[in-house]
Protein backbone atom coordinates (compact mmCIF):
# COMPACT_ATOMS: atom_id res chain seq x y z
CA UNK A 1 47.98 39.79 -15.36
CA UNK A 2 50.59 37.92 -13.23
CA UNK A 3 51.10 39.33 -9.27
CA UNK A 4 52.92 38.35 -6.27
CA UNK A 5 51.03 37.78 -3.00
CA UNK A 6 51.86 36.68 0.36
CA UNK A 7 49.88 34.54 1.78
CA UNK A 8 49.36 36.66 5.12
CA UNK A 9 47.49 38.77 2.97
CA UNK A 10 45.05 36.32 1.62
CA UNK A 11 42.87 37.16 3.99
CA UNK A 12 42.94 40.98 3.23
CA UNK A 13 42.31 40.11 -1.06
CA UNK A 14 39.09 37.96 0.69
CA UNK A 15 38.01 40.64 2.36
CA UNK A 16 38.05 43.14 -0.47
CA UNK A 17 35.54 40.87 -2.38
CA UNK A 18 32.96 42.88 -0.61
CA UNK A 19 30.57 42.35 -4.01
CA UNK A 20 31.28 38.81 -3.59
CA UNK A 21 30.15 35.39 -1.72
CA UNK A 22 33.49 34.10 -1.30
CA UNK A 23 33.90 30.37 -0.35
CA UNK A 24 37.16 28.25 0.11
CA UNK A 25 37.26 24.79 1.56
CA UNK A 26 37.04 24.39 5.13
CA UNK A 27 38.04 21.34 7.32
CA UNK A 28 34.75 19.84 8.83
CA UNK A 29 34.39 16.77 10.80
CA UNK A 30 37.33 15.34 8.60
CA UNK A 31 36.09 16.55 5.66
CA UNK A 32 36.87 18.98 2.97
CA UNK A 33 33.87 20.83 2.47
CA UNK A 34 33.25 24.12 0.16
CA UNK A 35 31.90 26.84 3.12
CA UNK A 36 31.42 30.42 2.57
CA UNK A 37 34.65 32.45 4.64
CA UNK A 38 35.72 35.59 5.22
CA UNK A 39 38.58 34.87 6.95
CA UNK A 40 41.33 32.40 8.02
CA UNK A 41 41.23 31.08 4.78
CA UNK A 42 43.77 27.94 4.14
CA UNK A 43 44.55 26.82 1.02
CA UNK A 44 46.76 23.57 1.89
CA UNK A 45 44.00 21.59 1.38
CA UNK A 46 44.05 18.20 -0.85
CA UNK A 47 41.05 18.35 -3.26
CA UNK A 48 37.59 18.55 -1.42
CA UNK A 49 35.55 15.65 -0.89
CA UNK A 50 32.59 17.30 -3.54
CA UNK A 51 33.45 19.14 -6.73
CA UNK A 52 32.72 22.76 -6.68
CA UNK A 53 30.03 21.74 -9.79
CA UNK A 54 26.93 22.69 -7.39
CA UNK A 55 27.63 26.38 -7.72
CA UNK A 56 26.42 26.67 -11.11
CA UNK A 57 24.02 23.04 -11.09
CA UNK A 58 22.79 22.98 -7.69
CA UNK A 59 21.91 19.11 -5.93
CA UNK A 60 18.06 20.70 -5.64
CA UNK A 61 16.53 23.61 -7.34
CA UNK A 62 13.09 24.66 -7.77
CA UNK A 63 11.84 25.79 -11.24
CA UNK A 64 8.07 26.95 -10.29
CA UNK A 65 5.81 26.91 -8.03
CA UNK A 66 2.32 26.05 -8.60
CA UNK A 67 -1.42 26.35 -7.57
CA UNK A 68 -4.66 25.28 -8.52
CA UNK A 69 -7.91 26.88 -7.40
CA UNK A 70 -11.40 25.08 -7.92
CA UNK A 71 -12.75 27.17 -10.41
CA UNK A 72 -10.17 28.93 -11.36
CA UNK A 73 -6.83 28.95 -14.08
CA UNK A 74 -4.11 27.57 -12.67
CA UNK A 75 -1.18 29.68 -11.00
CA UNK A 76 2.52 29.06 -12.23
CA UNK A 77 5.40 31.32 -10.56
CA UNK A 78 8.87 30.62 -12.42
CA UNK A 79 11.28 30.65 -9.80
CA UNK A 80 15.05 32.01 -11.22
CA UNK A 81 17.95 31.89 -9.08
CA UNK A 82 19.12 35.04 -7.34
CA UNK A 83 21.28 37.26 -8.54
CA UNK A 84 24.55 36.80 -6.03
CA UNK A 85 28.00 36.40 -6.77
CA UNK A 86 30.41 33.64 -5.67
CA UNK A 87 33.90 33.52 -5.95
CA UNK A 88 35.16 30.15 -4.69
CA UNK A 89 38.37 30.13 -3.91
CA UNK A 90 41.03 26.45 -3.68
CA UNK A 91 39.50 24.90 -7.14
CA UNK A 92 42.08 22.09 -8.13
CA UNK A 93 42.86 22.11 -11.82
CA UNK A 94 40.73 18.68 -12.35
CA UNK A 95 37.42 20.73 -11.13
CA UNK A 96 38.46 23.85 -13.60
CA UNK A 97 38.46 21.14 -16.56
CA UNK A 98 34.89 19.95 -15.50
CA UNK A 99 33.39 23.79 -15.92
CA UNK A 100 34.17 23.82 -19.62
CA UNK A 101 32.07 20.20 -19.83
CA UNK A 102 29.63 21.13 -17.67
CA UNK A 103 29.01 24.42 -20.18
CA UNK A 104 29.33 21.64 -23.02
CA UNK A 105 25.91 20.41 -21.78
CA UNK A 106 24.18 23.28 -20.04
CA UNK A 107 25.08 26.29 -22.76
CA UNK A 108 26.44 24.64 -26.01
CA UNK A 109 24.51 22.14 -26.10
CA UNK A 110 21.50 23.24 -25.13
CA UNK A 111 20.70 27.13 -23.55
CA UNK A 112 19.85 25.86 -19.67
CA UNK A 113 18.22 29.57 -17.81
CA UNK A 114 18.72 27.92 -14.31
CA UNK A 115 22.24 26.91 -15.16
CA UNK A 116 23.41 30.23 -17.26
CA UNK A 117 22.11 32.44 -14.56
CA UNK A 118 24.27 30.71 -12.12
CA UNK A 119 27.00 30.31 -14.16
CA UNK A 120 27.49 33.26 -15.20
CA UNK A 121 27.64 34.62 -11.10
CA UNK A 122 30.44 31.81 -10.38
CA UNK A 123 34.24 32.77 -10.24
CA UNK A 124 36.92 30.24 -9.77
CA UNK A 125 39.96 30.96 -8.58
CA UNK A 126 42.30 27.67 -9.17
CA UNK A 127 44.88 26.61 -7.09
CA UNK A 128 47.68 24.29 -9.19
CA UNK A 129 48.57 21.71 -7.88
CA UNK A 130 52.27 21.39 -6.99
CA UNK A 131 51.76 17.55 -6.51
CA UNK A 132 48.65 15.32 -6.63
CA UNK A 133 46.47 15.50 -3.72
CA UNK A 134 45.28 12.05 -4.00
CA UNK A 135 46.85 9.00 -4.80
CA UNK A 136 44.02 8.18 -7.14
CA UNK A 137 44.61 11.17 -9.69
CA UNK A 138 45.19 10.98 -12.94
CA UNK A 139 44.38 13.98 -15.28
CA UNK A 140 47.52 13.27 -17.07
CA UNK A 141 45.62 10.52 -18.96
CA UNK A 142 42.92 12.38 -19.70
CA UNK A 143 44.69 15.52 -21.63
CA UNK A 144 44.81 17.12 -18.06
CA UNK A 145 47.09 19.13 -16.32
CA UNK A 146 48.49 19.80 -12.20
CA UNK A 147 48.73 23.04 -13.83
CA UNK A 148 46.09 23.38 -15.94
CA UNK A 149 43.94 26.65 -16.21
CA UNK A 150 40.88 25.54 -18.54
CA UNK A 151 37.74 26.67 -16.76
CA UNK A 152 39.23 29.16 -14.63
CA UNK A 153 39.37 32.93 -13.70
CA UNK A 154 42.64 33.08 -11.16
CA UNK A 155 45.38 30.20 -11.07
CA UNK A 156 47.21 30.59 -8.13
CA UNK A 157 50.37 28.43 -7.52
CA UNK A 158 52.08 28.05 -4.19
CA UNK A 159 55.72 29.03 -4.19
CA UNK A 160 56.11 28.79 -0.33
CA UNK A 161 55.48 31.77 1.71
CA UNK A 162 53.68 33.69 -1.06
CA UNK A 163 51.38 32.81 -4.24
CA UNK A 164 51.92 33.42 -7.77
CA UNK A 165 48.71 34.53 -9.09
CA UNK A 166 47.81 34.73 -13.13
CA UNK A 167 44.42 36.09 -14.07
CA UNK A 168 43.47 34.02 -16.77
CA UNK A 169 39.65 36.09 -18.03
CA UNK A 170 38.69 39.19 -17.77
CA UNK A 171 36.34 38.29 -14.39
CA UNK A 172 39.77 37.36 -12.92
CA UNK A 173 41.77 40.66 -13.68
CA UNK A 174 38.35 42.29 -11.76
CA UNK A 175 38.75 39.95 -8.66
CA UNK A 176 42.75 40.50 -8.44
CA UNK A 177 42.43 44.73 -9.43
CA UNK A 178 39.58 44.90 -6.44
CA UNK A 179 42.84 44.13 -3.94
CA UNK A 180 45.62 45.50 -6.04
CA UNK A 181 47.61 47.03 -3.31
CA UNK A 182 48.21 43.86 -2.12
CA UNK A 183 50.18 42.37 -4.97
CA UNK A 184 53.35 43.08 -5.87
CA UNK A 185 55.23 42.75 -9.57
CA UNK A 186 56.74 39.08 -9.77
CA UNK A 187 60.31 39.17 -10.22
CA UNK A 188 62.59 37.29 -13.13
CA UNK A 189 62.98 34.83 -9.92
CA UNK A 190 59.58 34.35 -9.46
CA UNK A 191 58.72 33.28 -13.37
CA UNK A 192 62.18 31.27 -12.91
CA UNK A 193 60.39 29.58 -9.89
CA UNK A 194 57.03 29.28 -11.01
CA UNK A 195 57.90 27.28 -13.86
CA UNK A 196 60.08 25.04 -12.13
CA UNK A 197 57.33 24.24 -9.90
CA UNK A 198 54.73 23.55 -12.82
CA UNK A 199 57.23 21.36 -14.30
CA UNK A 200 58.26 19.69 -11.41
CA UNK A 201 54.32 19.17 -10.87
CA UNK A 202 53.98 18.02 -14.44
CA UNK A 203 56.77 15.44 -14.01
CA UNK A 204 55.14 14.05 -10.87
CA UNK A 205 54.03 10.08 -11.00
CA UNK A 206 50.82 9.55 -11.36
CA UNK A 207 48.20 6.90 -12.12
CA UNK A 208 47.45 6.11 -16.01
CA UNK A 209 45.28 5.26 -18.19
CA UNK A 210 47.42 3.20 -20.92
CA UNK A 211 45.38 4.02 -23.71
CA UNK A 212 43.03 7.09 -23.69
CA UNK A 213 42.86 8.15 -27.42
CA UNK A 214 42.29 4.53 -28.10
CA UNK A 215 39.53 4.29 -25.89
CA UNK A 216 36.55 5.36 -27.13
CA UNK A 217 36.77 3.07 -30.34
CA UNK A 218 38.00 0.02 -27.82
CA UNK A 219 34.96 0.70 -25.44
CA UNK A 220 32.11 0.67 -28.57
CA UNK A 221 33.32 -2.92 -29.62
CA UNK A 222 33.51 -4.24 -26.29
CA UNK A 223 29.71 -3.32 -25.86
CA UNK A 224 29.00 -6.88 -24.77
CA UNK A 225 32.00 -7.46 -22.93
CA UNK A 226 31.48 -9.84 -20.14
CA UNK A 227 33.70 -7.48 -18.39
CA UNK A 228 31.24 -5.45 -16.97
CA UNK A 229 29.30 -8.09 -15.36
CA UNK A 230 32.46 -9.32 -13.86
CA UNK A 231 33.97 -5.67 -12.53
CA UNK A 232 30.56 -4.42 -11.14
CA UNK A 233 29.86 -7.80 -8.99
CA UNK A 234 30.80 -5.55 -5.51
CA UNK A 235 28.49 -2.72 -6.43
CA UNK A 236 25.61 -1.95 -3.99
CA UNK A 237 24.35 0.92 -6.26
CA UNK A 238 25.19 3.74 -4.07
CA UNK A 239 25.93 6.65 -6.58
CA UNK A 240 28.96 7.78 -4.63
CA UNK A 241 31.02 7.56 -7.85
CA UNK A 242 28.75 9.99 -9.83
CA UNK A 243 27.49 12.45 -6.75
CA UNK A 244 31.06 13.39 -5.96
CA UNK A 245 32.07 13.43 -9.95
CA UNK A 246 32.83 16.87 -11.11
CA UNK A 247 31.14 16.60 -15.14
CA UNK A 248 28.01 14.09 -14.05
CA UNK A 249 25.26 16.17 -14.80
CA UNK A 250 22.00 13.55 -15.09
CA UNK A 251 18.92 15.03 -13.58
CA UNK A 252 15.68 14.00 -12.57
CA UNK A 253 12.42 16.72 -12.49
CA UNK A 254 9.48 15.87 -10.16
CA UNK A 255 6.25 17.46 -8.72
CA UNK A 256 6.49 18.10 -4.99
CA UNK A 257 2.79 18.29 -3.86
CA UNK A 258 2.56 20.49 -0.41
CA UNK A 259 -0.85 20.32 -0.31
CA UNK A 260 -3.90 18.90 -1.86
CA UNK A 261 -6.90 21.13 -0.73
CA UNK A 262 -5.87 23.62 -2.62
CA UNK A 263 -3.20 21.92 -4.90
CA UNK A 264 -0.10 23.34 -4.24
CA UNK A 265 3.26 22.63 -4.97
CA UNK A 266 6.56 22.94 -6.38
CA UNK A 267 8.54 21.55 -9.57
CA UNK A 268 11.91 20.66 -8.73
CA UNK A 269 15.55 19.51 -10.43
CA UNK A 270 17.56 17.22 -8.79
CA UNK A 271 20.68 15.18 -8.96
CA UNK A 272 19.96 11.32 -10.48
CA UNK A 273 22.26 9.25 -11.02
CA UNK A 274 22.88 6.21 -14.13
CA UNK A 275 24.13 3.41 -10.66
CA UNK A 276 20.67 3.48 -9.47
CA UNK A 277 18.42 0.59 -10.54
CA UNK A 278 15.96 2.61 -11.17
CA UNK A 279 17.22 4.79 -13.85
CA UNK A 280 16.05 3.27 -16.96
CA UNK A 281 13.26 2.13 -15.64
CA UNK A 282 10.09 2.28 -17.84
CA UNK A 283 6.60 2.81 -17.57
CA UNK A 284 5.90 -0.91 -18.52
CA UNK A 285 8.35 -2.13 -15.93
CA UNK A 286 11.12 -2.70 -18.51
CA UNK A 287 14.43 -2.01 -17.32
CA UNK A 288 17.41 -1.90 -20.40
CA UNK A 289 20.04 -1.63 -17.73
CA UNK A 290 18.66 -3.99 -15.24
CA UNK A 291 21.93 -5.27 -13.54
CA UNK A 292 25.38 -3.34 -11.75
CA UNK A 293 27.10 -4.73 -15.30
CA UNK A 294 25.03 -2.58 -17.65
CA UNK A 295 24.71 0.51 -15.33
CA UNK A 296 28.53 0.83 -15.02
CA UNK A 297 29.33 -0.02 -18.44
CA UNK A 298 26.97 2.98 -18.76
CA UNK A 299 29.12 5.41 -16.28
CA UNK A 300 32.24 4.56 -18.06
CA UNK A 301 31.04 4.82 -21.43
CA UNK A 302 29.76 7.83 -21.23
CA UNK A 303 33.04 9.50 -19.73
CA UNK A 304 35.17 7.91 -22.19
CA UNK A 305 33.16 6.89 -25.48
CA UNK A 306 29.82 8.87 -25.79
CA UNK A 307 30.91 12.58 -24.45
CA UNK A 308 34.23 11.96 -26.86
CA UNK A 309 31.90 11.08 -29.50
CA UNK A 310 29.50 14.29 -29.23
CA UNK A 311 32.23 16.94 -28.18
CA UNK A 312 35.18 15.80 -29.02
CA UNK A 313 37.24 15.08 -25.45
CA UNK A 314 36.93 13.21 -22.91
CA UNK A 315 34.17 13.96 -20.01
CA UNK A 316 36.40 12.53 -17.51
CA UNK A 317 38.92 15.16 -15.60
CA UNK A 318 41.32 12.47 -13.79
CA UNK A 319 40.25 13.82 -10.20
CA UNK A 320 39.94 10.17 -8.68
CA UNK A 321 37.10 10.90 -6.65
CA UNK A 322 35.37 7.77 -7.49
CA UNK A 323 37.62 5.46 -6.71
CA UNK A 324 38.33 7.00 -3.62
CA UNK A 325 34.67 7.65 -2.21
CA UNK A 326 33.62 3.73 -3.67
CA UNK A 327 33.13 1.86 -0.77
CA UNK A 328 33.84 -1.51 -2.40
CA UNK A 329 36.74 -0.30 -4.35
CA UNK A 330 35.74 -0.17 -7.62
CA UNK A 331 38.23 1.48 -10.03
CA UNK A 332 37.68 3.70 -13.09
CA UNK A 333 41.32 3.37 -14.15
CA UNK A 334 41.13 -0.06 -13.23
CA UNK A 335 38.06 -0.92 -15.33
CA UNK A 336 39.49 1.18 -18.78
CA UNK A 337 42.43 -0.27 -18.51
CA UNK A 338 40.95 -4.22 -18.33
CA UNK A 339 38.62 -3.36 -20.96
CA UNK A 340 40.68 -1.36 -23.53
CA UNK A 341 43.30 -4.30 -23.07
CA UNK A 342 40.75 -7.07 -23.83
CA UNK A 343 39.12 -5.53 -27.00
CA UNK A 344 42.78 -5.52 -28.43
């Protein structure tokens, strides 16, 4: 299904979603932010500061509650995630790539409840993008696209004064038949147009990664590189890079006590994240990553050698956001490229 819509009426397909939470990102303080909307929607947005991934794999989520009773069995209460939809409107192709990795883990992998009933609640709706919106992207090098549709239910493309909008799954042809009075037929200029502007997006320069295909072999034999040590001297260990990455999916589970007389409490999932120290620590105090070197050979690895070597592609979508959120300027592109080069 391919339409025409003018973006005046944006705003009227948003409010149609009335069996939807519809969210779109919204201008906050100087940041690019996914908020819920139901109106005044803009979509001229460079990519958002977080990846949409928290729809479907929340920062925090409880699994149970529990409770313990002197005397008596203890109480467990699995807590599932409610049953609402989202549509979230503005994804940038790089994002759409990370939902098909993120299901890699989470459903192929291995059957996650918490993330399958989210999942399976979350529509995208992609915007292409007619030119990078960062000067650190680089899906190109990654078997990306500007134009790319993997992981989405609606690619929209801006042609100007109106959007060309291509359902790409059947949860797509729902959200654009729901408001189907206000698209119209795209004419022979339109597909003329659209294409011109994909290629045209395609064509646009870019950052690079020299050798991608090469680099998972290149990265196992420079294990011991001294590299690493050497490129992760400014880290302070923040997690930036991996918080804001779109396919970083590492979690931690703890016991939240609330109170002790009766125990009560809650189990919880959160975000963790392979920069901090503590990580890999062990029991016994042992630490096999103990320094910045390890723990970002580690990050990199995993994007480029290990996820290639389990699923067959890259975990990496090009998006940037790490080298743009560092705040010591380390460089993913940077760092593959030194590496790759020195192992030869």
């Amino acid at each position: 299904m391919e339409k025409i819509l003018d973006k005046k009426q944006i705003d009227d397909w948003i409010a149609a979603l009335t069996d939807w939470d519809v969210h779109a990102p919204v201008l906050d303080a100087g940041i690019w932010t996914y908020q819920p909307v139901n109106s005044a929607v803009r979509l001229d947005h460079p990519n958002t500061n977080q990846s949409p991934k928290g729809f479907a794999f929340p920062q925090r989520e409880i699994f149970f509650s529990f409770e313990q009773i002197k005397g008596e069995p203890p109480r467990l209460t699995q807590i599932l995630p409610k049953e609402q939809r989202h549509a979230v409107f503005g994804v940038r192709p790089c994002d759409g790539r990370g939902v098909p990795r993120m299901d890699k883990v989470f459903t192929d992998h291995v059957e996650d409840p918490y993330y399958n009933a989210r999942r399976k609640n979350v529509a995208y709706v992609g915007l292409a993008c007619n030119k990078p919106p960062s000067p650190n992207c680089f899906c190109l090098s990654v078997g990306g696209s500007p134009v790319s549709t993997d992981g989405l239910d609606v690619q929209m493309t801006d042609m100007g004064d109106r959007y060309f909008v291509k359902a790409i799954t059947e949860t797509g042809k729902a959200l654009m038949s729901v408001a189907g009075s206000f698209f119209a037929e795209p004419a022979a200029a339109d597909q003329k147009q659209v294409k011109q502007v994909h290629a045209e997006a395609v064509a646009y320069p870019q950052r690079k990664i020299n050798d991608p295909d090469g680099a998972p072999a290149k990265l196992k034999v420079s294990f011991n590189s001294p590299l690493w040590e050497e490129m992760a001297r400014a880290c302070i260990g923040c997690g930036i890079c991996t918080f804001l990455c779109p396919t970083c999916h590492c979690f931690d589970i703890n016991d939240e006590v609330q109170s002790k007389a009766p125990l009560k409490g809650q189990r919880v999932r959160t975000w963790d994240n392979c920069q901090f120290p503590d990580f890999t620590m062990h029991s016994s105090g042992h630490n096999p990553r103990e320094n910045t070197g390890a723990r970002l050979r580690q990050r990199v690895n995993h994007k480029f050698q290990y996820f290639h070597e389990n699923f067959g592609m890259h975990q990496c979508t090009g998006c940037g956001r790490c080298i743009t959120g560092c705040p010591v300027g380390i460089d993913i592109v940077t760092v593959v490229n030194k590496v790759t080069e020195h192992a030869g």
